[in-house]
Protein backbone atom coordinates (compact mmCIF):
# COMPACT_ATOMS: atom_id res chain seq x y z
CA UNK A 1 119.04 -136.49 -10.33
CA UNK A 2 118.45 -133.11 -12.26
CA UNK A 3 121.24 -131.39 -14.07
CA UNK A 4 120.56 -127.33 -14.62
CA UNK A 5 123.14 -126.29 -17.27
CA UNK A 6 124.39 -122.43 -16.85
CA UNK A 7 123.62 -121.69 -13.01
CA UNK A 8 127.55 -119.61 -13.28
CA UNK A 9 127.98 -117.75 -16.59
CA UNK A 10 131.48 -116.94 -18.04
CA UNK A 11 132.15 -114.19 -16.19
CA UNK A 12 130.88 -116.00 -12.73
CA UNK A 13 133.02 -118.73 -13.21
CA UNK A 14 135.68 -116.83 -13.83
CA UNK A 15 135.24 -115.06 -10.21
CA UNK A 16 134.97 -118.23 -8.24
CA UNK A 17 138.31 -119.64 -10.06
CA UNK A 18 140.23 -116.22 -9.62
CA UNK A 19 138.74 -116.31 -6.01
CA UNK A 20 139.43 -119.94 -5.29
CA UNK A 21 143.79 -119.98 -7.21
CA UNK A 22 144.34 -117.76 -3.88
CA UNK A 23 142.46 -119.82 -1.68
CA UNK A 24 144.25 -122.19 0.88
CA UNK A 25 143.31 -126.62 0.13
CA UNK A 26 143.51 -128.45 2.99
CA UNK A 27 142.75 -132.31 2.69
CA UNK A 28 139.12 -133.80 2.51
CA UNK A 29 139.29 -136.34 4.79
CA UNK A 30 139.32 -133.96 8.19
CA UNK A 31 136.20 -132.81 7.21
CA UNK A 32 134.72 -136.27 6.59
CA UNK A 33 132.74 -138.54 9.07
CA UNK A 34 132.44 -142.25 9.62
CA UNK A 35 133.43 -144.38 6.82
CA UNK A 36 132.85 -141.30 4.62
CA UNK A 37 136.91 -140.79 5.62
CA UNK A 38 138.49 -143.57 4.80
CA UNK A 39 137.42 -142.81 1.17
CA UNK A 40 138.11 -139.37 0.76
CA UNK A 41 140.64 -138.33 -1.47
CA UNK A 42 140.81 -134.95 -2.47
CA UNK A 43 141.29 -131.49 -0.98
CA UNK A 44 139.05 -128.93 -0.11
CA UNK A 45 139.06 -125.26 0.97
CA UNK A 46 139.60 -123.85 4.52
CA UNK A 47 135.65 -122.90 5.37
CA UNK A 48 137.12 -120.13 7.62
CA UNK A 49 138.86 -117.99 5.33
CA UNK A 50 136.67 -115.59 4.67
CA UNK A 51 137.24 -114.73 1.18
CA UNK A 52 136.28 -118.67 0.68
CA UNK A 53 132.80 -118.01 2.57
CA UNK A 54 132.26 -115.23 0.51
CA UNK A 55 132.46 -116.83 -2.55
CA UNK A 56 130.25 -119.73 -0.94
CA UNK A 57 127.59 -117.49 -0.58
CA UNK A 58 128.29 -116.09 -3.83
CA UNK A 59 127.50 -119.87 -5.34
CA UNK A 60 124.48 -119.72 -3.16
CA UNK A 61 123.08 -116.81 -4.43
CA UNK A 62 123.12 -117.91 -8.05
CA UNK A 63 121.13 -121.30 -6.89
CA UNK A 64 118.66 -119.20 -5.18
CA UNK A 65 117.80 -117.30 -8.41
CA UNK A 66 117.95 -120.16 -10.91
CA UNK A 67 113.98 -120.83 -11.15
CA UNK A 68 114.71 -124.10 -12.04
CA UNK A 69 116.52 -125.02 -8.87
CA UNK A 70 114.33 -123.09 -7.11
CA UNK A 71 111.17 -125.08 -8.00
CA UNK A 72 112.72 -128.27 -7.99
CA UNK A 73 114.86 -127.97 -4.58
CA UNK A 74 111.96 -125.81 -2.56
CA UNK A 75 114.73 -124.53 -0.80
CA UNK A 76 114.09 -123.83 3.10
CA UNK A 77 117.35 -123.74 4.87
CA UNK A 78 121.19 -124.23 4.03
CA UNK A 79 124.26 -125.80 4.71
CA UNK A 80 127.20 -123.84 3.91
CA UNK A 81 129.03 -124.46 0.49
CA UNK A 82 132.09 -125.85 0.37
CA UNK A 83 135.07 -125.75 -2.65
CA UNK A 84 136.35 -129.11 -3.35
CA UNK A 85 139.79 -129.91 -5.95
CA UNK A 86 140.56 -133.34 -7.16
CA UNK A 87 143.91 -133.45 -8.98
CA UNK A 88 145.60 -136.61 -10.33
CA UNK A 89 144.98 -139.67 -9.17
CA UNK A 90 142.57 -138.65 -6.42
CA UNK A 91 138.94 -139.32 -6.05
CA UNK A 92 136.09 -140.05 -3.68
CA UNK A 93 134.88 -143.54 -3.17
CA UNK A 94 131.69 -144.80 -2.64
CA UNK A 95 129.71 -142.90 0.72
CA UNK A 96 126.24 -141.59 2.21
CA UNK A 97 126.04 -137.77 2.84
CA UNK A 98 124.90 -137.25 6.52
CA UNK A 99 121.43 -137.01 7.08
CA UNK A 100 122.17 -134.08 9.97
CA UNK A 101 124.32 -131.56 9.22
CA UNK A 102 125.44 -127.53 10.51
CA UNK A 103 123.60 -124.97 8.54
CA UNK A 104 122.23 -122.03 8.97
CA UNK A 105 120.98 -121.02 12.60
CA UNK A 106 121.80 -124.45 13.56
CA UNK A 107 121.42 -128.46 12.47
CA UNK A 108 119.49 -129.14 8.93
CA UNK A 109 118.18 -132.02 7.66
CA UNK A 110 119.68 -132.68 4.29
CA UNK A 111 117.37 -133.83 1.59
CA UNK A 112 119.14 -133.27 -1.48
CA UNK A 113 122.72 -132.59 -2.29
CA UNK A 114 124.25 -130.84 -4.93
CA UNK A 115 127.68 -130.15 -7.11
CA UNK A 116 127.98 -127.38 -9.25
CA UNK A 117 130.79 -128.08 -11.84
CA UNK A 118 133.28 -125.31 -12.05
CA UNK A 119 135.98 -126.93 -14.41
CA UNK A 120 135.40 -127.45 -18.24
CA UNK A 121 134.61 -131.24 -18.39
CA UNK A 122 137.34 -131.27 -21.58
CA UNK A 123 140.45 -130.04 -19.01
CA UNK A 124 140.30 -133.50 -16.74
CA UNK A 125 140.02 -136.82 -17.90
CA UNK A 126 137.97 -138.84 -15.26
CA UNK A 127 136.37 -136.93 -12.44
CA UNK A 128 132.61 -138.30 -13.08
CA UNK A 129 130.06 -137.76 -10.61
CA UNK A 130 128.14 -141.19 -10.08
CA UNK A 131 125.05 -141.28 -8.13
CA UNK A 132 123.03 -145.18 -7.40
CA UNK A 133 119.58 -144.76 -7.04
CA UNK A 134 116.69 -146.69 -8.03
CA UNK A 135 117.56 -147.13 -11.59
CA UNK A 136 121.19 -148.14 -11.00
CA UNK A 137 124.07 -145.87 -11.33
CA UNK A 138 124.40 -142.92 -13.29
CA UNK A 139 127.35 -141.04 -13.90
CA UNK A 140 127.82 -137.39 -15.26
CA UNK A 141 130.31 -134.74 -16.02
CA UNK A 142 128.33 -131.44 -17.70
CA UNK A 143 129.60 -128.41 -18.26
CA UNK A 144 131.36 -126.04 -16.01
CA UNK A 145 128.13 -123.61 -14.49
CA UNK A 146 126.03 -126.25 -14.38
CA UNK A 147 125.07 -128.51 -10.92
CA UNK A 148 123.50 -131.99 -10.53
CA UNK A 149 120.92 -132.26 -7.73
CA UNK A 150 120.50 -135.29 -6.13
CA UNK A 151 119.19 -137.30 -3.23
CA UNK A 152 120.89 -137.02 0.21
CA UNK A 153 120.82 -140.41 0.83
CA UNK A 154 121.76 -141.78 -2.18
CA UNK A 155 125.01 -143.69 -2.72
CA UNK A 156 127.41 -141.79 -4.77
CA UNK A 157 130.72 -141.43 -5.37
CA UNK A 158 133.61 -139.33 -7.44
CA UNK A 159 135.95 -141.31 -9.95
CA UNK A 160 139.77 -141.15 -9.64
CA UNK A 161 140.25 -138.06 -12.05
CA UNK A 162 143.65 -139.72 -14.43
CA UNK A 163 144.55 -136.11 -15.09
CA UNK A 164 144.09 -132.49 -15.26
CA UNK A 165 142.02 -130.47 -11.87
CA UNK A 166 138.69 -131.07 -11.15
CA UNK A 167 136.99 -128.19 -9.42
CA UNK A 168 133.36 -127.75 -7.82
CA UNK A 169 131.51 -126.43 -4.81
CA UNK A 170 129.25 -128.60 -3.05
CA UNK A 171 126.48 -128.00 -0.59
CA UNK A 172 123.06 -129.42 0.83
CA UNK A 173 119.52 -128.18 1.01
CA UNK A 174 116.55 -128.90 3.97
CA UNK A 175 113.81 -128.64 1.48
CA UNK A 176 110.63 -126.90 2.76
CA UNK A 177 108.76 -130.17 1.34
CA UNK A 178 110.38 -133.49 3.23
CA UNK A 179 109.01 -136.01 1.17
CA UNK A 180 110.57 -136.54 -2.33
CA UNK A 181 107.40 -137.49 -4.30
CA UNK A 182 105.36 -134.47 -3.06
CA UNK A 183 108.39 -132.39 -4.11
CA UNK A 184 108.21 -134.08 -7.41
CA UNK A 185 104.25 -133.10 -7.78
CA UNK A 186 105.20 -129.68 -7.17
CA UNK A 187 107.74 -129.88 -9.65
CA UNK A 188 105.36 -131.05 -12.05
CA UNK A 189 102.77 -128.47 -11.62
CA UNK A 190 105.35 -126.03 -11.71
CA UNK A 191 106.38 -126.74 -15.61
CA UNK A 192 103.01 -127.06 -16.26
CA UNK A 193 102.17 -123.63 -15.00
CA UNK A 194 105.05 -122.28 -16.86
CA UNK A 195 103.35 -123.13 -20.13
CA UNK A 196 100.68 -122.09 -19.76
CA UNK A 197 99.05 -118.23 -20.81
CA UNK A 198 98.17 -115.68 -18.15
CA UNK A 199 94.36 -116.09 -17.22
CA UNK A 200 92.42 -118.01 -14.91
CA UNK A 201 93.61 -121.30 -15.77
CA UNK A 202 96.87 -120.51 -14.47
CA UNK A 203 95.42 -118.64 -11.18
CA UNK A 204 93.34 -121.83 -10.49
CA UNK A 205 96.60 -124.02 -11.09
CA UNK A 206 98.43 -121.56 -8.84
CA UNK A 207 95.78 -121.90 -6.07
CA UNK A 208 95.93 -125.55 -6.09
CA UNK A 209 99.55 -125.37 -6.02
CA UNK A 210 99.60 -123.13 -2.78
CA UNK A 211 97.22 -125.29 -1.28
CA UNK A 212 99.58 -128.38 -1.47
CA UNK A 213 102.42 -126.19 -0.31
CA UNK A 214 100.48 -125.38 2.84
CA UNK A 215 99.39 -128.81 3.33
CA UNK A 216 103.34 -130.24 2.49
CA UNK A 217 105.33 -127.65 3.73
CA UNK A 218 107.61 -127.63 6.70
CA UNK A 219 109.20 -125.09 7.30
């Protein structure tokens, strides 16, 4: 999992919360599949309001030009992003994201997930994200701006939240490289390219790095 602090600035945040007071919640669980429903407890905004799709793609938007994301996602296609609220006492128990879902122009294959906090961590007591992978479970709560990118099909869940409003968008990303550990040689490359100086080195690193690309991408 990789946490990118400051995706939404001040004023951004501000926008999506100003956007999403007026917005209509309707509960989680009639958007949630398979056992995924019997442990969904929170509330989440109607997709078809359009106001609420706008500021979706305004989310979006920000992802696509945080380099970071960019280079560790490899973004190829998207699902739509979706505004979720957890208020006292509710929560989100232990699931599996699909591994199919609607995007854009049709089905996607989700590879990684993310949530991008919109509430300041100090206004809600509980609330943690907690994802189970390989090294056991994890749990986080950054700052409001900031997103955690995980796995698709990792376990994870969202503890009860004991008080206060916990507020964050959600969404899921066909990457244009499948497998996880190329994406994570990319990823690699990619930080060390961004230390280094302007010259041939970095050309020569570039070049190798489009020729994996080619080789790894699906697009």
């Amino acid at each position: 999992m990789l946490i990118i602090d400051q995706v939404l600035g001040a004023d951004d945040l501000k926008r999506v919360r100003e956007g999403l007071a007026a917005a209509t919640f309707a509960p989680g669980k009639k958007t949630a599949r398979g056992e995924a429903r019997a442990v969904k407890a929170n509330r989440q905004a109607a997709g078809g309001d359009p106001k609420v799709a706008a500021l979706g793609l305004f989310v979006r938007r920000a992802l696509e030009r945080n380099a970071l994301f960019r280079l560790y996602a490899q973004p190829a296609r998207w699902s739509a992003v979706m505004f979720n609220r957890y208020g006292s006492g509710e929560s989100y128990g232990l699931h599996l994201d699909d591994a199919v879902m609607d995007g854009e122009g049709g089905r996607l294959r989700t590879d990684l997930s993310f949530t991008l906090f919109l509430s300041d961590p100090d206004s809600y007591e509980g609330g943690e994200l907690v994802v189970d992978d390989l090294e056991g479970e994890r749990a986080v709560k950054p700052p409001a701006g900031a997103v955690a990118v995980y796995t698709s099909g990792a376990l994870h869940r969202v503890e009860a939240v004991a008080s206060g409003e916990r507020l964050a968008a959600v969404g899921w990303v066909q990457s244009l490289i499948r497998r996880a550990d190329e994406r994570e040689v990319l990823f690699d490359l990619g930080g060390a390219r961004s230390t280094m100086p302007a010259g041939e080195g970095r050309m020569l690193l570039d070049k190798a790095i489009g020729k994996l690309v080619r080789l790894w991408g699906e697009p």
